[in-house]
N, C-alpha and C. Protein backbone atom coordinates (compact mmCIF):
# COMPACT_ATOMS: atom_id res chain seq x y z
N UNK A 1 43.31 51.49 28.90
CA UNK A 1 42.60 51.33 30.15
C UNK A 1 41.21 51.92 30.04
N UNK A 2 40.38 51.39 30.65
CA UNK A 2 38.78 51.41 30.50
C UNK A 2 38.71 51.94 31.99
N UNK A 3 37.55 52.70 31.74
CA UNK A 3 36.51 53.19 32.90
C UNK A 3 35.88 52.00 33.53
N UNK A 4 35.89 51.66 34.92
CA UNK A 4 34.64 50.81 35.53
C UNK A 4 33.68 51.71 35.86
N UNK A 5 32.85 51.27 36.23
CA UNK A 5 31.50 52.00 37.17
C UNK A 5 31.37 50.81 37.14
N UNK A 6 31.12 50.91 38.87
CA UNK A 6 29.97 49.90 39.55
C UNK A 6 30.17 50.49 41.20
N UNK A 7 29.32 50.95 41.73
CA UNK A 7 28.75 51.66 42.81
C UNK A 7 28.86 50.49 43.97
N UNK A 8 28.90 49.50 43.88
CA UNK A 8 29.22 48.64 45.17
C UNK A 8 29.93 47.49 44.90
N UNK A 9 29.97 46.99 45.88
CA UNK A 9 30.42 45.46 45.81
C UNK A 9 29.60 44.25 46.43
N UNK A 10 28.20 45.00 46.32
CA UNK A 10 27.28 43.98 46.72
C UNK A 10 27.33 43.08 45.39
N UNK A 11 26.16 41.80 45.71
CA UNK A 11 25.88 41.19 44.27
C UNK A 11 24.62 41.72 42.94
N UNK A 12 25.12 41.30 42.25
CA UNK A 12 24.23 41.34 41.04
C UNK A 12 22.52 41.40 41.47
N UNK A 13 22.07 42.11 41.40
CA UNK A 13 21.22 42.65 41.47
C UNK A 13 20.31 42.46 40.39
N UNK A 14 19.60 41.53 40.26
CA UNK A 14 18.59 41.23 38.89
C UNK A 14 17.16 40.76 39.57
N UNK A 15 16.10 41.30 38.58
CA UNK A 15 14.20 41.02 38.59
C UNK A 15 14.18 40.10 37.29
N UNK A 16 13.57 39.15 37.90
CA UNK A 16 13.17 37.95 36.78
C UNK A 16 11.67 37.36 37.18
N UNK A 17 11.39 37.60 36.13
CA UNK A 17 9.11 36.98 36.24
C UNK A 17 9.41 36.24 34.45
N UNK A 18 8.57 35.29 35.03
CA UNK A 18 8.13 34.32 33.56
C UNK A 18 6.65 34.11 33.79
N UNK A 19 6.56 33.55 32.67
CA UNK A 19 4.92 33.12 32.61
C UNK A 19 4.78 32.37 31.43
N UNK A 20 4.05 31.19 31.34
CA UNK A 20 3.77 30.29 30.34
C UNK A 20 2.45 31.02 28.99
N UNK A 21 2.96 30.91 27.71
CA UNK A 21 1.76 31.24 27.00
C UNK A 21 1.87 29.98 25.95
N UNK A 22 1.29 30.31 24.89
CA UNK A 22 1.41 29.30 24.10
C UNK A 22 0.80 29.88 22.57
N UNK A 23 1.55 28.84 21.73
CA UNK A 23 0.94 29.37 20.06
C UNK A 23 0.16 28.22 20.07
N UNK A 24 -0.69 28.06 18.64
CA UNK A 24 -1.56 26.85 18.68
C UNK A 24 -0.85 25.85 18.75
N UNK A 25 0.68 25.57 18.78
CA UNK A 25 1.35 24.25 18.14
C UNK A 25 2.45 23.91 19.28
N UNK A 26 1.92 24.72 20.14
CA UNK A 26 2.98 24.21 21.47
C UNK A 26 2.95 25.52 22.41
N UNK A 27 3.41 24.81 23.93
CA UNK A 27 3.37 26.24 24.85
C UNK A 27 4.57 26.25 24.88
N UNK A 28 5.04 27.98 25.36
CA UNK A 28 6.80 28.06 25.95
C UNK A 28 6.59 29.08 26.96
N UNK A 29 7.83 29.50 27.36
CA UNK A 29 7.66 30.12 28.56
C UNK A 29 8.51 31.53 28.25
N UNK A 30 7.68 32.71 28.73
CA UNK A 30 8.51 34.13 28.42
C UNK A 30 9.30 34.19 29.84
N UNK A 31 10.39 34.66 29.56
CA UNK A 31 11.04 35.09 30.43
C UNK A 31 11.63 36.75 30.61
N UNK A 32 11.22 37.38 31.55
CA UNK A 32 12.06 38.32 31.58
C UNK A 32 12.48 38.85 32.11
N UNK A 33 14.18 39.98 32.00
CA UNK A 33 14.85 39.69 33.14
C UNK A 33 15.67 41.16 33.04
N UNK A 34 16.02 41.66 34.41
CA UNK A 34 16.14 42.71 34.60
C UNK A 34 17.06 43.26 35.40
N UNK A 35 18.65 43.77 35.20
CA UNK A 35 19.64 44.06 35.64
C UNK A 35 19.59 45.32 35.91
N UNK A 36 19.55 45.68 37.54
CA UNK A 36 20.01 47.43 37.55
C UNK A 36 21.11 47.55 37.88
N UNK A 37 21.02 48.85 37.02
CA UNK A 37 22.54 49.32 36.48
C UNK A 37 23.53 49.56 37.89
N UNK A 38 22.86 50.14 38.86
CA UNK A 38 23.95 50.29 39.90
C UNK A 38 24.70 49.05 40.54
N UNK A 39 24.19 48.22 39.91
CA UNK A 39 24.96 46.56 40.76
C UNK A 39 25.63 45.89 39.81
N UNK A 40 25.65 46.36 38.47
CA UNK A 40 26.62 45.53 37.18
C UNK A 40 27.72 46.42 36.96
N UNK A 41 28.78 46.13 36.52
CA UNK A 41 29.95 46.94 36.08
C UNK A 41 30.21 47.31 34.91
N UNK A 42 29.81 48.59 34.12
CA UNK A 42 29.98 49.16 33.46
C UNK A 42 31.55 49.32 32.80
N UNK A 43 31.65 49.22 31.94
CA UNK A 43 33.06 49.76 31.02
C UNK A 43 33.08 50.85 30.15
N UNK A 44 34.13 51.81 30.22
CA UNK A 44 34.03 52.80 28.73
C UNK A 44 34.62 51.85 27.97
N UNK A 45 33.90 51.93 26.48
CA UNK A 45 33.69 51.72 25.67
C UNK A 45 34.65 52.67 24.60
N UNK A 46 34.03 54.04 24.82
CA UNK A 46 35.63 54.74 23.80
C UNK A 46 34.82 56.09 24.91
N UNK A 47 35.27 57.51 24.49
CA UNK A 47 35.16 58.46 24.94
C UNK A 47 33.95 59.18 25.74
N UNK A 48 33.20 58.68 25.75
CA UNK A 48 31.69 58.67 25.82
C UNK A 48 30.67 57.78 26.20
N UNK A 49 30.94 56.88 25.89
CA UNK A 49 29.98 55.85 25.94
C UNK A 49 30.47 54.74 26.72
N UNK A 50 29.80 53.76 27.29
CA UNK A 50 29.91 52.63 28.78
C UNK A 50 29.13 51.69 28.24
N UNK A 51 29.62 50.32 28.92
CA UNK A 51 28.49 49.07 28.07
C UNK A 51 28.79 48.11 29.36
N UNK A 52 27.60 47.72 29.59
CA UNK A 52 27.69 46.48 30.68
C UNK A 52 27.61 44.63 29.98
N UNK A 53 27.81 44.07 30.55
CA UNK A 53 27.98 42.58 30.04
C UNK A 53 27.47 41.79 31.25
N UNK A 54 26.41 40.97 30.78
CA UNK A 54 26.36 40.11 32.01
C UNK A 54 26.30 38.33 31.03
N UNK A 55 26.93 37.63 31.43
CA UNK A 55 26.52 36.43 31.29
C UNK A 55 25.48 35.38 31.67
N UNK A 56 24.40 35.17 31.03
CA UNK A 56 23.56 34.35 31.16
C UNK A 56 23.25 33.15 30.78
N UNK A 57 22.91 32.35 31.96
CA UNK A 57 22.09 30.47 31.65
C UNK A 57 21.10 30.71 32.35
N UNK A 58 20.19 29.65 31.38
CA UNK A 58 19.09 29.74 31.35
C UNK A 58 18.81 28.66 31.29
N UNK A 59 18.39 27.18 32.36
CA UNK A 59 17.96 25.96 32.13
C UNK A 59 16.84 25.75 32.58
N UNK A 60 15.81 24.79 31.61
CA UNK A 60 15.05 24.69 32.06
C UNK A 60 15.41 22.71 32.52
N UNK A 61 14.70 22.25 33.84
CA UNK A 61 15.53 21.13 34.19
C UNK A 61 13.72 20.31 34.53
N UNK A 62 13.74 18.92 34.00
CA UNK A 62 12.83 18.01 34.93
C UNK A 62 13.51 17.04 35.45
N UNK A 63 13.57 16.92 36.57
CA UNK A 63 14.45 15.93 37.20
C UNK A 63 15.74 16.40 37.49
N UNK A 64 16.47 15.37 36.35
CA UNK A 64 18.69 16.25 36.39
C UNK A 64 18.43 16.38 35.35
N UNK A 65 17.77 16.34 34.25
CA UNK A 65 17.66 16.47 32.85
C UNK A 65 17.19 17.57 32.11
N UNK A 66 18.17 18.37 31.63
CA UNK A 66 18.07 19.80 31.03
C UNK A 66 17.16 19.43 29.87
N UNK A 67 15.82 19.58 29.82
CA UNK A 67 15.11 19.96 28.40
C UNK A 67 15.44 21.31 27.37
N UNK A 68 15.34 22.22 28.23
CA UNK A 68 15.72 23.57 27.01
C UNK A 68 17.08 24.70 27.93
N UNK A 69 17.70 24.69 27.08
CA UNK A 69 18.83 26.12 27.83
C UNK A 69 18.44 27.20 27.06
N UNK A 70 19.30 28.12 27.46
CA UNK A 70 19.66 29.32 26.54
C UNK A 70 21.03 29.81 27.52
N UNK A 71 22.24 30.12 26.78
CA UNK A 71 23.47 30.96 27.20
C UNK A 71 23.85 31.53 26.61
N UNK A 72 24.03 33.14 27.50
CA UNK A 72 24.33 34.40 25.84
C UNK A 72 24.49 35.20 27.37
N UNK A 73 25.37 36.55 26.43
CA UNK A 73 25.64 37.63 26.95
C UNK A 73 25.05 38.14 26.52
N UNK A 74 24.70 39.01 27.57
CA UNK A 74 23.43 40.16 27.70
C UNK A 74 24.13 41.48 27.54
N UNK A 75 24.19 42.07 26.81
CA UNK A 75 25.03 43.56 26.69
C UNK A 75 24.00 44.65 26.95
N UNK A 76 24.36 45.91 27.46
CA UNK A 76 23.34 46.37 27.59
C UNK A 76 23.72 47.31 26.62
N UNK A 77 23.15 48.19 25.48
CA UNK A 77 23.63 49.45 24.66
C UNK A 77 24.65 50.00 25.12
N UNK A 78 25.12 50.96 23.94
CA UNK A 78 26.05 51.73 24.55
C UNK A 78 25.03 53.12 25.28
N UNK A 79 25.77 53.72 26.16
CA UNK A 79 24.86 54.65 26.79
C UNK A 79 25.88 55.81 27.76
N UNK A 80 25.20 57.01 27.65
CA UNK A 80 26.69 57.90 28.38
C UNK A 80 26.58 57.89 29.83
N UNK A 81 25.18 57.32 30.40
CA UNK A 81 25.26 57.09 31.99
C UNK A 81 24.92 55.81 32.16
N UNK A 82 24.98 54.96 32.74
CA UNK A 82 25.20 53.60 33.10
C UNK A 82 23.50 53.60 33.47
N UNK A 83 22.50 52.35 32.57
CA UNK A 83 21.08 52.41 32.90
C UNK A 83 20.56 50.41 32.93
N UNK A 84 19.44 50.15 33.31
CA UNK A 84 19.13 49.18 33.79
C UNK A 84 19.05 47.90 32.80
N UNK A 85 19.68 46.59 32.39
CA UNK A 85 19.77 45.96 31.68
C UNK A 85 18.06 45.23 31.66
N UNK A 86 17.92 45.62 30.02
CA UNK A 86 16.83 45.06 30.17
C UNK A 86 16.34 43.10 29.09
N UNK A 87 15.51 42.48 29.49
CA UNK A 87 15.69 41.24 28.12
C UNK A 87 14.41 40.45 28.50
N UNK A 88 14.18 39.82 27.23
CA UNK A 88 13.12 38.77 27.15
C UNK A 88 13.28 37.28 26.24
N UNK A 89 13.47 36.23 26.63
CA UNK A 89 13.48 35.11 26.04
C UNK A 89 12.60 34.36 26.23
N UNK A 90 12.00 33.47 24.93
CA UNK A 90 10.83 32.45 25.12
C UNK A 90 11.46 31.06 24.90
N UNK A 91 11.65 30.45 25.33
CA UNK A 91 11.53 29.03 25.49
C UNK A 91 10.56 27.87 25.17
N UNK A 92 10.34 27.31 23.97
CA UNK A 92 9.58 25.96 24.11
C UNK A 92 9.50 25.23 25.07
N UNK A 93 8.56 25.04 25.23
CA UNK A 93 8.53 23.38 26.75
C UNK A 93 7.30 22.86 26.46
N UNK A 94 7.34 21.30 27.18
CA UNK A 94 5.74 20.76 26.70
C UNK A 94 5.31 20.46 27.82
N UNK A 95 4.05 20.28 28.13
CA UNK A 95 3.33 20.37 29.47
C UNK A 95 3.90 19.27 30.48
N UNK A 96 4.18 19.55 31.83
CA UNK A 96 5.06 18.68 32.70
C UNK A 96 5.28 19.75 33.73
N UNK A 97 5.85 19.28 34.63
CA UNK A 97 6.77 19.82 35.78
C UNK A 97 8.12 20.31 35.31
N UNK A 98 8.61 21.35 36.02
CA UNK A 98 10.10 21.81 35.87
C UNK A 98 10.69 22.27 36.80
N UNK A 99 12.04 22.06 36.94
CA UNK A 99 12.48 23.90 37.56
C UNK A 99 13.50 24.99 36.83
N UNK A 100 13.04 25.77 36.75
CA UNK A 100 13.68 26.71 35.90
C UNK A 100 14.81 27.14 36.69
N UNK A 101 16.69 27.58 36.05
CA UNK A 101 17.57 27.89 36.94
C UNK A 101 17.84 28.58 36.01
N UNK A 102 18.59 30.06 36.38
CA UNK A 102 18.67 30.74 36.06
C UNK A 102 20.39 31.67 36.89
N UNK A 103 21.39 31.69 35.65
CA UNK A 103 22.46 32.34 37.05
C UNK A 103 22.78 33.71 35.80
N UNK A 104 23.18 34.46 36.81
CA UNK A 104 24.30 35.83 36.08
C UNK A 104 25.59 36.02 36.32
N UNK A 105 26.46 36.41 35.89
CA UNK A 105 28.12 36.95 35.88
C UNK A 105 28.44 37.79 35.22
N UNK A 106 28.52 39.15 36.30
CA UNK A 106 29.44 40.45 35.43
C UNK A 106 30.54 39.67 34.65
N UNK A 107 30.58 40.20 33.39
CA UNK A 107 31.42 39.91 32.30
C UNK A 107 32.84 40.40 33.08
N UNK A 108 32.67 41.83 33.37
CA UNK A 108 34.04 42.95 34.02
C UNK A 108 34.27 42.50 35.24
N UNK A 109 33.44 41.65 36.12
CA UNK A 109 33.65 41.28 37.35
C UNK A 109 33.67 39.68 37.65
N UNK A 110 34.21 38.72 37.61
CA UNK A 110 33.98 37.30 37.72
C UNK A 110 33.10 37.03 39.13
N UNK A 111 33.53 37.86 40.69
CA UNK A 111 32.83 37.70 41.85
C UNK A 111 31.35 38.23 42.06
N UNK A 112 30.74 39.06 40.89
CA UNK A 112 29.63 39.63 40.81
C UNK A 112 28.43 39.00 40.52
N UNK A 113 27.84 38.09 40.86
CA UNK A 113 26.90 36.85 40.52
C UNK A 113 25.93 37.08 41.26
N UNK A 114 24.48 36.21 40.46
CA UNK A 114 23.44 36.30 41.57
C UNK A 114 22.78 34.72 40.51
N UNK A 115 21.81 34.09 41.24
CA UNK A 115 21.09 33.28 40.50
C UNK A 115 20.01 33.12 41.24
N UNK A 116 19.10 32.24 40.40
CA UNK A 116 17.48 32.41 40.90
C UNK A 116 16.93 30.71 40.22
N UNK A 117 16.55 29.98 40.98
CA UNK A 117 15.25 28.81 41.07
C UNK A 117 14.06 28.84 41.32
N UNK A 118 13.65 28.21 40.47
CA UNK A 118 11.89 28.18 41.29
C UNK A 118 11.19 27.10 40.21
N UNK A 119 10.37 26.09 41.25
CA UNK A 119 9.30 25.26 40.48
C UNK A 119 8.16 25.72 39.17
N UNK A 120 8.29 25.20 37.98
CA UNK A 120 7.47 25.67 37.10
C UNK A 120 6.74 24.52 36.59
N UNK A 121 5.18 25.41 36.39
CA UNK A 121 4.61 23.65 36.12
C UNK A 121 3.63 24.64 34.76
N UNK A 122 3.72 24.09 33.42
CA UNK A 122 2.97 23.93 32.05
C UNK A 122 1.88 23.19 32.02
N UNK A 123 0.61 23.88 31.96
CA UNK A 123 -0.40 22.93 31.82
C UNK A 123 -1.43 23.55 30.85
N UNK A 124 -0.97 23.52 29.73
CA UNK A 124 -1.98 24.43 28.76
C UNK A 124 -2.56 23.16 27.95
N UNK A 125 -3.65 23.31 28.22
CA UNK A 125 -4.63 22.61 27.51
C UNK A 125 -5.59 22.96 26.41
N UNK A 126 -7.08 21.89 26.41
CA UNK A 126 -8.04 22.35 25.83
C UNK A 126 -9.41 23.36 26.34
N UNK A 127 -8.53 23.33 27.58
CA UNK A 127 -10.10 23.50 28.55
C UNK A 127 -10.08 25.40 28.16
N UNK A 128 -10.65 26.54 28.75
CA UNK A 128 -10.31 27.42 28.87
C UNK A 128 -9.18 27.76 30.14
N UNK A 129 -8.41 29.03 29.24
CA UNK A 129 -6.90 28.49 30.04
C UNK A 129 -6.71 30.39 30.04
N UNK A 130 -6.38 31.02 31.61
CA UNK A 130 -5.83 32.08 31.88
C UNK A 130 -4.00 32.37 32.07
N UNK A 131 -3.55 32.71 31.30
CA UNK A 131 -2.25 32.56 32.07
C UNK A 131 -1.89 33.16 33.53
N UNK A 132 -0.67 33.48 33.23
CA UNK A 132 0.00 33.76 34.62
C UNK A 132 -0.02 35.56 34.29
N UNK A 133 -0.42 36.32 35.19
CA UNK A 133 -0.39 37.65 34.70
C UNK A 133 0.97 38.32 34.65
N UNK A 134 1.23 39.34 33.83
CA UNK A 134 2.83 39.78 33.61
C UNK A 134 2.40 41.21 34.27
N UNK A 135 3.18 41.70 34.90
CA UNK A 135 3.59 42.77 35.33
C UNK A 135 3.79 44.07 34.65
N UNK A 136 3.63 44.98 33.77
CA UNK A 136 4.12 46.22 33.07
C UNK A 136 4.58 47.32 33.76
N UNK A 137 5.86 47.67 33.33
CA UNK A 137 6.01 48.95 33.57
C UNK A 137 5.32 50.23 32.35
N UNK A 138 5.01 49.64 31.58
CA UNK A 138 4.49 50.29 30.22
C UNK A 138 3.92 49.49 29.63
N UNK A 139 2.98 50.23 28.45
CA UNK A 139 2.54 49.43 27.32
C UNK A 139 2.65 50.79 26.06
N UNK A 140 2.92 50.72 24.64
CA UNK A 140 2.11 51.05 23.88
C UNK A 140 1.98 50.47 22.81
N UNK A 141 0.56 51.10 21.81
CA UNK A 141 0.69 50.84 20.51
C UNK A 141 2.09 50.37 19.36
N UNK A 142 2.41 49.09 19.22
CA UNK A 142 3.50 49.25 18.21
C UNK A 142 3.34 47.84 17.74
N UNK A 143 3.81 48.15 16.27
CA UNK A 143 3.26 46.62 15.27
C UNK A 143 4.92 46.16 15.20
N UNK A 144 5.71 47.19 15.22
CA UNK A 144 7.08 46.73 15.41
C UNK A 144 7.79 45.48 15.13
N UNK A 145 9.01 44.66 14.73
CA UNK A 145 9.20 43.68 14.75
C UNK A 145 10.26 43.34 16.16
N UNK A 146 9.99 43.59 17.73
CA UNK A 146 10.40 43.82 18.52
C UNK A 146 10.26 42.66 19.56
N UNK A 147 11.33 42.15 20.27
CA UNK A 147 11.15 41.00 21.30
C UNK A 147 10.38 41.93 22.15
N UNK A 148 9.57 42.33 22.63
CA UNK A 148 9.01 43.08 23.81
C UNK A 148 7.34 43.37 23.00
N UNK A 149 7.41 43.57 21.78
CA UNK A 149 5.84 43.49 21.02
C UNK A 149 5.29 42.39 21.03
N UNK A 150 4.14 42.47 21.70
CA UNK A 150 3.58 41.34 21.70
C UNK A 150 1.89 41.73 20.73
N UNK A 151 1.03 41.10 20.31
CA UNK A 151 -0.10 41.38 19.94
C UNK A 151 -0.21 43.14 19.31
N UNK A 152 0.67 43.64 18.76
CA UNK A 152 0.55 44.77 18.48
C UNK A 152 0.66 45.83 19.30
N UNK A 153 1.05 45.55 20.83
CA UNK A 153 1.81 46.43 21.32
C UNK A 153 3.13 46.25 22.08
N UNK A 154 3.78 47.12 22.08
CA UNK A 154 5.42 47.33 23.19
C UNK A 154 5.07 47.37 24.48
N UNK A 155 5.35 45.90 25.09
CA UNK A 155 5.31 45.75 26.65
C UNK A 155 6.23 45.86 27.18
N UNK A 156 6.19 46.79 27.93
CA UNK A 156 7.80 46.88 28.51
C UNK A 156 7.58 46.04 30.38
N UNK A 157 8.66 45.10 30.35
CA UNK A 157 7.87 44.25 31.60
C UNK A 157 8.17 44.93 33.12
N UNK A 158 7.78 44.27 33.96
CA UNK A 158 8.47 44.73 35.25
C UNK A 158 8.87 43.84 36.34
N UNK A 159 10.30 42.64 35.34
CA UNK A 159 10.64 41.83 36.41
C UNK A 159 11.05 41.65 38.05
N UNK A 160 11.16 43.67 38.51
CA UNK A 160 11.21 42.94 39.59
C UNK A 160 9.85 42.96 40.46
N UNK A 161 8.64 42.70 39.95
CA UNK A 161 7.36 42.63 40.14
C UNK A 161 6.92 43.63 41.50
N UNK A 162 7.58 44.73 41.39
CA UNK A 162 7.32 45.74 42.40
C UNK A 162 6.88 46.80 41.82
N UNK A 163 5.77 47.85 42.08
CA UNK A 163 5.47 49.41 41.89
C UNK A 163 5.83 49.66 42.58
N UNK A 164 6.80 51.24 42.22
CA UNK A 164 7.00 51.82 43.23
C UNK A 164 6.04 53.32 43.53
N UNK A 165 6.46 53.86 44.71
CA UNK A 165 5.47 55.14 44.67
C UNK A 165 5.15 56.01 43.68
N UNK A 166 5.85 56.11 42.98
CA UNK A 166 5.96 56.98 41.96
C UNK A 166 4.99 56.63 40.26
N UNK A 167 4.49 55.09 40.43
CA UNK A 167 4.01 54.44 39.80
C UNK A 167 2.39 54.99 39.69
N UNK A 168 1.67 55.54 38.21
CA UNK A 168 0.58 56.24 38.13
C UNK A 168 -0.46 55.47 37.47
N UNK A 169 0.29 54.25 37.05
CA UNK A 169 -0.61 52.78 36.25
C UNK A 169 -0.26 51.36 36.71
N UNK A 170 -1.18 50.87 37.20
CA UNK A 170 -1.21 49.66 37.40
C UNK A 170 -1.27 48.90 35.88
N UNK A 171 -0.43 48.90 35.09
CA UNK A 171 -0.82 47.99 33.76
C UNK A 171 -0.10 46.05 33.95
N UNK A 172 -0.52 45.26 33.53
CA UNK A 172 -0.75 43.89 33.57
C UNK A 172 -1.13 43.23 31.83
N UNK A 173 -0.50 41.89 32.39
CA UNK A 173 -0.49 41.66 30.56
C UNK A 173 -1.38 40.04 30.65
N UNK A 174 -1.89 39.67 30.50
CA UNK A 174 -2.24 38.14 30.57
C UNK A 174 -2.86 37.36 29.12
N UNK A 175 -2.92 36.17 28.85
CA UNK A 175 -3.58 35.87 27.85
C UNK A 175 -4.69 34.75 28.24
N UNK A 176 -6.11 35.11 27.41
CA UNK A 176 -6.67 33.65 27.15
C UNK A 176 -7.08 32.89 26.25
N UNK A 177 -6.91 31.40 26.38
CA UNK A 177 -6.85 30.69 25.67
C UNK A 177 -8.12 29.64 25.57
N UNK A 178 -8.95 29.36 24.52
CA UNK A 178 -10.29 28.59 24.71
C UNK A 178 -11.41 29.12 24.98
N UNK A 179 -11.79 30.41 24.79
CA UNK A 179 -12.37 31.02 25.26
C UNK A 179 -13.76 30.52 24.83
N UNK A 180 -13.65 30.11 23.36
CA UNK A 180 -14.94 29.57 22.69
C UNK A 180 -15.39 28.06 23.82
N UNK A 181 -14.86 27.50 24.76
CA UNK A 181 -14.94 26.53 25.17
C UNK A 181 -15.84 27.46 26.50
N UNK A 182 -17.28 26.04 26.63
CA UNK A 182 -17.96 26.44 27.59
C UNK A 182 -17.51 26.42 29.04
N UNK A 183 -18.23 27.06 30.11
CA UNK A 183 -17.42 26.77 31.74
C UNK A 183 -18.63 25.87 31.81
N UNK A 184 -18.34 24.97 32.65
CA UNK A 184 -19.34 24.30 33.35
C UNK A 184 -20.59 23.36 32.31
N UNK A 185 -21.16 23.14 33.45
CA UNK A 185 -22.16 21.82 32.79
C UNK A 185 -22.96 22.47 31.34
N UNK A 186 -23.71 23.59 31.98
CA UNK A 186 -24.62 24.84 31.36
C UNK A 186 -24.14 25.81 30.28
N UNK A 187 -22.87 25.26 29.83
CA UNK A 187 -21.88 25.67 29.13
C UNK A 187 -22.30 27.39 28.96
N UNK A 188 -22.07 28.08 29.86
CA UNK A 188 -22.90 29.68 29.71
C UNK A 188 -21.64 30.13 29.12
């Protein structure tokens, strides 16, 4: 017999922000996504240690027609107090309309669910191109080989796109693209 923890019986409780970037040879979309620990159900694991499980889909849809998924369990470490599931996935997509769907399921709980929709539209071009700005709860220096390193540093994100009081940096992540490309007629 295993330990639960889980502090309520509300639902799943997850922060999810994406944003489109792109390599030279195609754009995709980061996703990232963010389970706190007091709304997932924790298990002991052996004497010490607790591990949460959430099940994740990830579709990206135009029309009824799924272009890209992703489905995987999200584990969170082992850990001796129950802490906030954290993840990042990129997705290929090519410029178009979408809607991105997105659901969760405590692994330990089948009634514990939450899911999230919303219209996404790819339009990376030639022109000069700003993305969508990302949120940080952190940044630092790290060349790392890490899903969360981006450009030589560790972004740690902040899907549920809130500071709270206690927050002493506004940090933000964005990219641009074309920059060598002039604005306007006067190409300044």
């Amino acid at each position: 017999l295993g330990l639960l923890l889980n502090s309520t019986a509300s639902a799943l409780d997850s922060g999810i922000s994406f944003a489109v970037y792109a390599t030279p040879e195609k754009p995709y979309i980061e996703i990232n996504i963010e389970i706190a620990a007091a709304s997932v159900t924790f298990k002991s694991v052996d004497s010490t240690h607790l591990q949460a499980a959430v099940e994740t889909l990830i579709l990206i849809k135009q029309g009824g027609q799924v272009v890209n998924y992703e489905k995987y369990v999200l584990n969170s470490p082992l850990v001796e107090v129950p802490r906030n599931l954290l993840d990042v996935k990129r997705l290929s997509i090519p410029n178009g309309e979408y809607t991105i769907e997105i659901s969760f399921q405590d692994v330990h709980d089948a009634e514990n669910k939450d899911s999230f929709t919303s219209p996404l539209k790819v339009a990376v071009g030639d022109n000069i191109h700003l993305t969508e700005v990302q949120l940080l709860r952190g940044f630092r220096a790290d060349n790392s080989d890490n899903p969360f390193t981006k450009n030589g540093f560790y972004l740690e994100p902040l899907p549920f796109n809130f500071y709270d009081r206690s927050a002493v940096l506004l940090a933000f992540y964005a990219e641009i693209y074309h920059s060598n490309v002039g604005i306007g007629d006067g190409n300044y």
